[in-house]
Protein backbone atom coordinates (compact mmCIF):
# COMPACT_ATOMS: atom_id res chain seq x y z
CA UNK A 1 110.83 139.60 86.96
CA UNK A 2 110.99 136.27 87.40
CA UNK A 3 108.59 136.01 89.98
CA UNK A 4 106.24 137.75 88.11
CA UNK A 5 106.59 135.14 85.45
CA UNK A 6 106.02 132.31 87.82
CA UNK A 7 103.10 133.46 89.58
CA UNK A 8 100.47 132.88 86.83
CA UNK A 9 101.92 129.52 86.51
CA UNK A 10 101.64 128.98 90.54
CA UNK A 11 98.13 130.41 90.85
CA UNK A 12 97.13 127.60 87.41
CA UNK A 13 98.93 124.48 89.82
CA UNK A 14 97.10 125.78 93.01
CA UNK A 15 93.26 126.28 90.93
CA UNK A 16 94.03 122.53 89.55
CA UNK A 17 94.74 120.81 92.21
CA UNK A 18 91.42 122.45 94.15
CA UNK A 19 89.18 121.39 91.26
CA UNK A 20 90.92 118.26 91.42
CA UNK A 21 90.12 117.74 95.19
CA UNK A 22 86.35 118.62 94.47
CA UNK A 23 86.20 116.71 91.84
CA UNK A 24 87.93 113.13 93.29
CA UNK A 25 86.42 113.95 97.12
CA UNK A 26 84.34 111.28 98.54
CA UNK A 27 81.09 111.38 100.23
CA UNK A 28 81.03 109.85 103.72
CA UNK A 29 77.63 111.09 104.81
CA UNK A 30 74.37 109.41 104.37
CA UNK A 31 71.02 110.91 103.75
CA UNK A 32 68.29 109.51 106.28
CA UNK A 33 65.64 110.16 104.13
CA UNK A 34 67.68 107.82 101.52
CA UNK A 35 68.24 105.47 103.89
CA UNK A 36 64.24 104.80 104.47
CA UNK A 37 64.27 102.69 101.32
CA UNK A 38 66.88 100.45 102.83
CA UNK A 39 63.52 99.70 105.64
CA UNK A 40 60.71 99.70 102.67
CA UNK A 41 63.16 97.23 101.00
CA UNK A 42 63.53 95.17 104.07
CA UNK A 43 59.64 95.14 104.73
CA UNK A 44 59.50 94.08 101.37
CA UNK A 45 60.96 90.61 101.50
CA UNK A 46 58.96 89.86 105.28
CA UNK A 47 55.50 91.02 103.61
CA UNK A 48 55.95 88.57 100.99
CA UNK A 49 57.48 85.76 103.24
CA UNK A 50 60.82 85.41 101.46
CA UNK A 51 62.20 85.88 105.27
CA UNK A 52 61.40 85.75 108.73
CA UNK A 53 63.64 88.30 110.27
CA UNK A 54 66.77 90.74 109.61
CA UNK A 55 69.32 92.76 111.09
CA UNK A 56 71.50 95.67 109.61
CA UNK A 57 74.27 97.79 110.60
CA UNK A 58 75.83 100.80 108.96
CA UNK A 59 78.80 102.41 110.58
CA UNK A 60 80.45 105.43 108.79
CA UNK A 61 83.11 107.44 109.70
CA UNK A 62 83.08 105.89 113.49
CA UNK A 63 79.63 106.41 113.69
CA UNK A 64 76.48 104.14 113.77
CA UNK A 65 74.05 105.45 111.43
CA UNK A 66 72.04 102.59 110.84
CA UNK A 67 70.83 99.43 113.39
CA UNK A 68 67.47 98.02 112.87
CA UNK A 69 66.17 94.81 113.06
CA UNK A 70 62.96 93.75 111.52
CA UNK A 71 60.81 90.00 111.63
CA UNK A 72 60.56 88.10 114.15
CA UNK A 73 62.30 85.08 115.65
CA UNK A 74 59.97 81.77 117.09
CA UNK A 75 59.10 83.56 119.98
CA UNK A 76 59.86 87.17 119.96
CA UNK A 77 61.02 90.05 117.59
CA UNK A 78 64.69 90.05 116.08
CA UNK A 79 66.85 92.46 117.74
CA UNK A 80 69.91 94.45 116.97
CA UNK A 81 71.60 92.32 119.42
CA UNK A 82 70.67 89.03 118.70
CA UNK A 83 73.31 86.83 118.90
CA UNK A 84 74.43 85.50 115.48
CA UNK A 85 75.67 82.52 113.34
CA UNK A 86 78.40 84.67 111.20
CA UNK A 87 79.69 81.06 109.83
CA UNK A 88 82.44 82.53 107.02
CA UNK A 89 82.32 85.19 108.76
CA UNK A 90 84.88 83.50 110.92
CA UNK A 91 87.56 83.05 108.22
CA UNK A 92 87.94 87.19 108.35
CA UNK A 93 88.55 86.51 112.25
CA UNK A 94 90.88 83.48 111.55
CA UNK A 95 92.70 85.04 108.88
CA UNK A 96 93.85 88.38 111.32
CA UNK A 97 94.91 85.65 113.75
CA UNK A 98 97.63 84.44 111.67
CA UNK A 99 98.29 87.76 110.87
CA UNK A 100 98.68 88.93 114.19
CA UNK A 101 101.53 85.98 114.22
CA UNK A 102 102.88 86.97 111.03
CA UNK A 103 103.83 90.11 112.56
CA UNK A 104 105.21 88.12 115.43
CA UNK A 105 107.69 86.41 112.89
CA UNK A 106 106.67 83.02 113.64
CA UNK A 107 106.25 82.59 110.08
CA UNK A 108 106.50 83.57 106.02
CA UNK A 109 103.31 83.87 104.03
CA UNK A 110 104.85 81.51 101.55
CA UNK A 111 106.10 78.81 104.24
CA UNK A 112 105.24 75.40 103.42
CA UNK A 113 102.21 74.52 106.04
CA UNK A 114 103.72 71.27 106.33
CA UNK A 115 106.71 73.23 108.57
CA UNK A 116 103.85 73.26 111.02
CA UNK A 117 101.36 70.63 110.56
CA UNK A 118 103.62 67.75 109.16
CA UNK A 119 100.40 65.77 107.78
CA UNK A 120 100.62 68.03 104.81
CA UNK A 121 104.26 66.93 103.22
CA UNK A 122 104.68 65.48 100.03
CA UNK A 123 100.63 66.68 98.99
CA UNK A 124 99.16 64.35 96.44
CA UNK A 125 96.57 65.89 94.22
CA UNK A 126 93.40 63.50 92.86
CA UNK A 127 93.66 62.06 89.53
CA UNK A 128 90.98 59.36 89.39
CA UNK A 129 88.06 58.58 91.10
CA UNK A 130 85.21 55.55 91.09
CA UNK A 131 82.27 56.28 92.06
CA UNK A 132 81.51 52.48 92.88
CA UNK A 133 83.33 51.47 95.83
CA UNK A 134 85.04 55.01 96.50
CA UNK A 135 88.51 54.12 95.45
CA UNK A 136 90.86 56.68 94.01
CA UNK A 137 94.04 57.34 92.58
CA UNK A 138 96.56 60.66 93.16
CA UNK A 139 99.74 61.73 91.44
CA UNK A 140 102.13 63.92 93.29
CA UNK A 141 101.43 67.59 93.57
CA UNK A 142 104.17 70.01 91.87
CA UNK A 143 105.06 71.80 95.16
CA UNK A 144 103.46 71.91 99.05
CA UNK A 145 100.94 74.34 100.32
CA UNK A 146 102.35 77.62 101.62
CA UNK A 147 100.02 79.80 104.07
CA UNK A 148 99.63 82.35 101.33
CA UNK A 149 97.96 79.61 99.72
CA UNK A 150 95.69 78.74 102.03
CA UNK A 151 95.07 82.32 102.92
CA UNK A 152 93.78 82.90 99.10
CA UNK A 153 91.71 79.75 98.55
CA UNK A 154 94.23 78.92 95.92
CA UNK A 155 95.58 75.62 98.13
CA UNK A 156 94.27 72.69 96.12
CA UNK A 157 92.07 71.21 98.76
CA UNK A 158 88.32 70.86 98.63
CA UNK A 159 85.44 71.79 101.05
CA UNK A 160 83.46 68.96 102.89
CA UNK A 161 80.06 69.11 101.99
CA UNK A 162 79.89 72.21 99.34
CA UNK A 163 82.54 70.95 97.34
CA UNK A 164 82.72 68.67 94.07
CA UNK A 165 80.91 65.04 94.55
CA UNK A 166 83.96 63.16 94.51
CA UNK A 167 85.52 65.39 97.33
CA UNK A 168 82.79 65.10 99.21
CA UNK A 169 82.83 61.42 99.31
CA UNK A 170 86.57 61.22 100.10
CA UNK A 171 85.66 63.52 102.98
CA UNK A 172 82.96 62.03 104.27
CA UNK A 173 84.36 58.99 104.26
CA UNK A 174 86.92 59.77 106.13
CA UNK A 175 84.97 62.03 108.71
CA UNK A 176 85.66 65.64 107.58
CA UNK A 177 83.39 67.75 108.26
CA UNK A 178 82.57 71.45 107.08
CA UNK A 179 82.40 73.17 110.45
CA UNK A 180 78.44 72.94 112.34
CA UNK A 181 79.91 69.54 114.02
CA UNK A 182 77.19 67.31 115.85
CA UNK A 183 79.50 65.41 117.48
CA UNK A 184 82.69 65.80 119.32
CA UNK A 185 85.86 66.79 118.04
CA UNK A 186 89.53 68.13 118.20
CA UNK A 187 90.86 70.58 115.62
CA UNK A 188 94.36 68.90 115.80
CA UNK A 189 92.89 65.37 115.15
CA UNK A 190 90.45 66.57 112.06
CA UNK A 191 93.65 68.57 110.41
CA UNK A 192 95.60 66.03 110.59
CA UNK A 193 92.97 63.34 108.70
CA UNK A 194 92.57 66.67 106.32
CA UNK A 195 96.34 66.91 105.65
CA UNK A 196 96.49 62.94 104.52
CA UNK A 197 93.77 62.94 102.13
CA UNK A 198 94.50 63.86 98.14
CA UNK A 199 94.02 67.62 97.11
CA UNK A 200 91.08 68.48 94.87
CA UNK A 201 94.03 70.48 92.29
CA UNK A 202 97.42 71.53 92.16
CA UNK A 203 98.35 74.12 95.11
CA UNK A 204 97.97 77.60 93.31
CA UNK A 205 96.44 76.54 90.20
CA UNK A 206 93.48 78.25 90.82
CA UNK A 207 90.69 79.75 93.81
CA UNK A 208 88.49 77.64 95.10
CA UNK A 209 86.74 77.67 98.44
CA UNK A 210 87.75 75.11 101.32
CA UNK A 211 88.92 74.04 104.21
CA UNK A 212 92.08 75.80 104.02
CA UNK A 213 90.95 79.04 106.91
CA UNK A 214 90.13 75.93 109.28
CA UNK A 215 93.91 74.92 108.45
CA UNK A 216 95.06 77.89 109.17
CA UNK A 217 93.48 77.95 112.67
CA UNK A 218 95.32 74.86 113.18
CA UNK A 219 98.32 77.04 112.46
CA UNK A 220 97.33 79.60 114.96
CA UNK A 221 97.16 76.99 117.76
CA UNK A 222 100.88 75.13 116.55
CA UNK A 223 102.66 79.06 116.45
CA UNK A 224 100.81 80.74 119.48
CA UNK A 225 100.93 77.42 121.90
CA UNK A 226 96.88 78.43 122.72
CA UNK A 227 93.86 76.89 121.37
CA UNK A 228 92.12 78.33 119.29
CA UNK A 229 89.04 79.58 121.20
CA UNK A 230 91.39 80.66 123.79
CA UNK A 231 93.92 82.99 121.17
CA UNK A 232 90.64 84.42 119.77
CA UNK A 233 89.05 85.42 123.29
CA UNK A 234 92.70 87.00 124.82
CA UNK A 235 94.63 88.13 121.61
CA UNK A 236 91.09 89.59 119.79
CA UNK A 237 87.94 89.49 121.48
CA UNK A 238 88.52 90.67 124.83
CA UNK A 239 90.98 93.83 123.32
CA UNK A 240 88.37 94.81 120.87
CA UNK A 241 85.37 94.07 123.71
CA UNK A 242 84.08 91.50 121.55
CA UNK A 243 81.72 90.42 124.57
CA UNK A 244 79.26 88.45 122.53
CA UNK A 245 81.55 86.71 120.11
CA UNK A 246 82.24 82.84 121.07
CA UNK A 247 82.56 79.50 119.53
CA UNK A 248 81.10 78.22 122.11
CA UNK A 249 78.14 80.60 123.76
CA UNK A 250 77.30 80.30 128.02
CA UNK A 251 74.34 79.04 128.72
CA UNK A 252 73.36 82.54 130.14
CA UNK A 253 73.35 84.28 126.70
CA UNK A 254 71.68 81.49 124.52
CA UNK A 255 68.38 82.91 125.04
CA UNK A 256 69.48 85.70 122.51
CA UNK A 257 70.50 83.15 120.06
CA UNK A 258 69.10 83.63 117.02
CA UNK A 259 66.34 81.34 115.35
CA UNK A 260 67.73 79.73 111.83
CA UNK A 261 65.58 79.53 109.15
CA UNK A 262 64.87 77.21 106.05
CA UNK A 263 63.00 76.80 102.81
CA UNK A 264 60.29 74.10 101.92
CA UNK A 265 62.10 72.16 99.24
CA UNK A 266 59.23 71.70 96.85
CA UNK A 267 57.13 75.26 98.14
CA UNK A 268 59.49 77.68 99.64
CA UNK A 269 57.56 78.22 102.12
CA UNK A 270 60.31 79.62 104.67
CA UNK A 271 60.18 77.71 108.25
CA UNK A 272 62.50 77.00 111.30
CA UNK A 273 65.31 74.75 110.46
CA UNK A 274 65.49 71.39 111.85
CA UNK A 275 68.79 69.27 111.72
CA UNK A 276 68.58 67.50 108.23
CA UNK A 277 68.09 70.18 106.49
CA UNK A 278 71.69 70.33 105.31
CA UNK A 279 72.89 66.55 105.32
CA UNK A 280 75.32 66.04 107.89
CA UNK A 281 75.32 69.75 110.08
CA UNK A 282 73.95 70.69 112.99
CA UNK A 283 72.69 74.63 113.66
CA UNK A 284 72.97 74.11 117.29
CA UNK A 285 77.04 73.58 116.87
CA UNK A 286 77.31 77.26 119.38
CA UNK A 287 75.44 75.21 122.09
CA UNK A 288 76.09 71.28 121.62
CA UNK A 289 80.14 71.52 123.49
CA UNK A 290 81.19 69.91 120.63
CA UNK A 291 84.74 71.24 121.32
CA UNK A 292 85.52 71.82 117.59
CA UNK A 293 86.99 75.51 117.00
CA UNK A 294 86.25 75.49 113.12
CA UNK A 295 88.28 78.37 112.21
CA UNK A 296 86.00 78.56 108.76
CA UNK A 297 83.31 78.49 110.31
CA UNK A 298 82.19 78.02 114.07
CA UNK A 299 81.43 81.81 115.51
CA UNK A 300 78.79 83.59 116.62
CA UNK A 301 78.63 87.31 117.28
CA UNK A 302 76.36 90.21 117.17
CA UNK A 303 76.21 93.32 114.31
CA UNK A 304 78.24 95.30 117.38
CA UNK A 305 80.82 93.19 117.92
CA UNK A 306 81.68 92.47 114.89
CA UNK A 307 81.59 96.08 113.58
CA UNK A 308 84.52 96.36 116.37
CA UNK A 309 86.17 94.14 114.53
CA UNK A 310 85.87 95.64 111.03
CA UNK A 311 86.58 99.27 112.11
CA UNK A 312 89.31 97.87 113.60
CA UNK A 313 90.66 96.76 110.06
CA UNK A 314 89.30 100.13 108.93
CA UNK A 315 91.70 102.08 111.23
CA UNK A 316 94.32 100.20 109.65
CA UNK A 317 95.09 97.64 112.23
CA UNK A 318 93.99 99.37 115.43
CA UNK A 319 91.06 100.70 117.37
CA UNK A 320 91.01 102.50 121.05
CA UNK A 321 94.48 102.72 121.79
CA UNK A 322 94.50 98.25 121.09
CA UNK A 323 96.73 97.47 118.14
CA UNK A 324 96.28 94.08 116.87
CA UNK A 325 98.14 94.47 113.70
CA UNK A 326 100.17 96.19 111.35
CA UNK A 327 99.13 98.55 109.08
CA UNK A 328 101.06 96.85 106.32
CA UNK A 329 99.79 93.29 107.65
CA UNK A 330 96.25 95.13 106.20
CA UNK A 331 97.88 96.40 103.29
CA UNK A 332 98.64 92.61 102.29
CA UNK A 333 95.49 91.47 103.39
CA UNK A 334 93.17 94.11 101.39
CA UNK A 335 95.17 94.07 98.06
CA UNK A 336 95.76 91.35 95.39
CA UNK A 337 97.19 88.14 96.21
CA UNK A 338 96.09 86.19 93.58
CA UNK A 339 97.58 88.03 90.67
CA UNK A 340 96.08 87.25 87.55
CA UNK A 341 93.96 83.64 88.64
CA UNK A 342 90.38 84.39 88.07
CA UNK A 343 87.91 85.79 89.99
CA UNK A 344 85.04 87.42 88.53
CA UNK A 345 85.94 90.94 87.92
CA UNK A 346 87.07 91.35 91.06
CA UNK A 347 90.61 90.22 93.14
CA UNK A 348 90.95 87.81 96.41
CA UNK A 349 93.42 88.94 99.18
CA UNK A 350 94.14 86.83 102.34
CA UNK A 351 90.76 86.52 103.14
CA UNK A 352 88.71 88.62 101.03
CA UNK A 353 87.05 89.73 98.38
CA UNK A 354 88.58 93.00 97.10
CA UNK A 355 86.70 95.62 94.54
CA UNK A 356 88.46 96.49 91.84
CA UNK A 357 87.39 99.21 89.24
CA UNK A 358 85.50 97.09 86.96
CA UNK A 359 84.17 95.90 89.99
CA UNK A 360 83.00 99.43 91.18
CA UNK A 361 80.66 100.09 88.56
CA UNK A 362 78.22 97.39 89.51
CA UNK A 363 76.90 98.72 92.16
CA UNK A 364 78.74 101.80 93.46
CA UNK A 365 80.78 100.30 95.81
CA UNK A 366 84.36 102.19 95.97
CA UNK A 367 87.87 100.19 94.59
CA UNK A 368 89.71 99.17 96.96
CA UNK A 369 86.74 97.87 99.69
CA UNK A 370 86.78 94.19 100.63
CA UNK A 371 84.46 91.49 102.42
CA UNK A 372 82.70 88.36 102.60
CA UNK A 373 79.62 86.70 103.77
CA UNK A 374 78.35 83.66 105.61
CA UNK A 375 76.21 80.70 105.16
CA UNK A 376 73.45 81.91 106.69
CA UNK A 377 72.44 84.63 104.17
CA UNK A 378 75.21 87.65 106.33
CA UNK A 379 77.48 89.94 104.19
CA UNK A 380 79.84 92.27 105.49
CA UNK A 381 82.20 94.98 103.72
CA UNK A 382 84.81 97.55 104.39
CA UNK A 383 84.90 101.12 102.26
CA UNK A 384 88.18 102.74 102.88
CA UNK A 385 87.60 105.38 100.80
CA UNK A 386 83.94 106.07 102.81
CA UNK A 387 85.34 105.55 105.69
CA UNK A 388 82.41 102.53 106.44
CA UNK A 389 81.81 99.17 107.25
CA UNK A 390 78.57 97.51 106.67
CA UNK A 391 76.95 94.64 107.60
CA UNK A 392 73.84 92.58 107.16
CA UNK A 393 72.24 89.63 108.51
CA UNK A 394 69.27 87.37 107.69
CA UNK A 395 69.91 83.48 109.74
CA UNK A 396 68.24 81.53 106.62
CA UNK A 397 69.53 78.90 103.96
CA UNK A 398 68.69 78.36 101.63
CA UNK A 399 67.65 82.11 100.55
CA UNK A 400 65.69 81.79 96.94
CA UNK A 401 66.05 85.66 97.21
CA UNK A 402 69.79 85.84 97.65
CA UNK A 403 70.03 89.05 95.58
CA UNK A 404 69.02 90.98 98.80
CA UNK A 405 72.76 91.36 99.68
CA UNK A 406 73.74 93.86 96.33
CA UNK A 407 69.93 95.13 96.60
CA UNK A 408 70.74 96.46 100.49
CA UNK A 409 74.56 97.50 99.02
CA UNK A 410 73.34 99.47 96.26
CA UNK A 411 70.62 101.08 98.35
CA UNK A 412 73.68 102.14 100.59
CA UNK A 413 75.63 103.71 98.28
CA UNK A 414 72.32 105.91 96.58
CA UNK A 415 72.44 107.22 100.13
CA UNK A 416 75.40 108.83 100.22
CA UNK A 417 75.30 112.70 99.77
């Protein structure tokens, strides 16, 4: 009898929870046809001269299902595997690094920085600053920088170059530089100026972009004992076969360098860049053996390489049998670490941007994917839920037309059927 009673109530659970599936199951295939607007919009911006070349790459569910390159470069047409300036691109690189060590236990996330790079004690945050001869005054900070801090963009310090005026100038006065280096230098040496000079606000007061990934790859090279070109290329690059991805690129592969592009300042008029066009940076910074591993900044890679890397975060922490991290070292990394300090409608992890649900509905892309972008006009994202990891790629600054990056995103998610 009582079986008979319990059946309905079974066969209600087990209709539920198969409308539920069909209701909350994601897409993770792409319509071709659908993705042909992602090439008319592409064409769009070259026919009216807004750029001189791009590269995308769409990888979903393990599988490349869109590489195309359109424009041209000085001499020749952009390819898929051009060889790229990824720029920020490099923190997402830096940031699995110390990772990687975290899992190690060679430190805490919320270690004081100054355990490892002892420049950084007693922190002294800016309080007044005159513009006349450069002088300043600091007052002490309320506590040190911890890695979690720097890992968030939530360490007080400013960035050299893109920052605020006055951190600029006490930067550049002092030699700091943002990461494309003309000259050469030592990471040790430049981290250790950094850690002397006042903070731009109180360590987790709020986010703000900075130096503080180029820090960190200080930290890699104190915990690992390597360099940090050298932990990159044997602890990352050569597991994932990473075999275009350098700070420094040989001389055999800088034909397939890509050309960087610029912007008339008064027409627009795109055109090669020549050094000046950013005050105090250099584009050829893969090629000049300046010797500085800028771990904000200083890569180069290609759309395939660097789609190893980011299905390698996909999978959690592993890819071809290679583990480079944890699964709950990604966890961390792809979920909020900044609690409630603002940031758009969106959250920061340790090293990303991460989508929230008020996030979602701007342009379709799922809660819970995270990315980031470069100088250079790149952008890059991870969709758990659609199992994908996109990429794009243009090599210009400035880019008037800078809302190509959600243009090319939303196009990607109409695609999906």
């Amino acid at each position: 009898m009582k079986k008979l009673l319990y059946a309905p109530v079974l066969l209600l659970l087990l209709t539920f929870n198969i409308v539920y599936a069909q209701v909350n199951e994601v897409k993770t295939s792409l319509s071709v046809k659908e993705l042909e607007k992602i090439d008319n919009l592409f064409k769009q911006y070259l026919d009216s001269g807004w750029i001189k070349g791009i590269t995308a790459n769409i990888i979903v569910d393990g599988k490349t299902v869109y590489n195309k390159a359109y424009g041209n470069q000085l001499n020749r047409p952009f390819k898929t595997d051009d060889i790229l300036r990824i720029a920020s691109q490099t923190k997402a690189v830096t940031c699995v690094a110390v990772m990687m060590l975290f899992d190690e236990g060679k430190f805490t996330l919320d270690d004081p920085i100054s355990k490892f790079i002892p420049a950084f004690k007693n922190p002294k945050v800016l309080n007044k600053y005159n513009k006349k001869d450069g002088s300043y005054t600091t007052i002490p900070a309320k506590r040190e920088i911890t890695i979690r801090d720097l890992l968030t963009h939530t360490s007080g310090l400013g960035y050299a170059q893109i920052g605020s005026p006055e951190m600029n100038a006490i930067y550049a006065k002092a030699g700091i530089e943002a990461g494309f280096v003309i000259n050469k230098k030592l990471l040790e040496t430049e981290i250790n100026k950094l850690g002397k000079l006042p903070l731009a606000l109180q360590p987790g007061q709020k986010w703000q972009y900075s130096l503080a990934m180029d820090v960190l790859g200080r930290l890699v090279e104190v915990s690992s004992g390597l360099n940090l070109d050298r932990f990159f290329k044997e602890r990352i690059f050569i597991p994932l076969k990473m075999n275009d991805t350098y700070f420094a690129l040989p001389k055999e592969k800088q034909d397939r360098l890509a050309t960087v592009y610029t912007e008339d300042e008064k027409t627009r008029v795109v055109k090669p860049w020549k050094d000046g066009a950013f005050p105090g940076a250099t584009i050829n910074y893969p090629i000049n053996n300046n010797g500085y591993y800028a771990g904000g900044a200083g890569l180069v890679s290609t759309p395939k390489d660097y789609g190893l890397f980011l299905q390698m975060l996909l999978n959690g922490g592993e890819l071809n049998g290679k583990r480079l991290l944890s699964k709950r070292s990604v966890d961390l990394m792809t979920s909020n670490q900044i609690g409630t300090i603002p940031f758009g409608d969106n959250y920061f992890g340790l090293g990303f941007e991460v989508i929230s649900e008020k996030g979602s509905k701007k342009l379709g892309q799922s809660a819970g994917s995270y990315g980031w972008g470069g100088f250079f006009g790149s952008n890059f994202w991870v969709d758990p839920k659609r199992k994908m990891v996109a990429q794009i790629y243009v090599q210009q600054w400035p880019l008037s037309h800078g809302q190509l990056g959600e243009q090319f995103k939303s196009l990607v998610y109409q695609s999906f059927q």
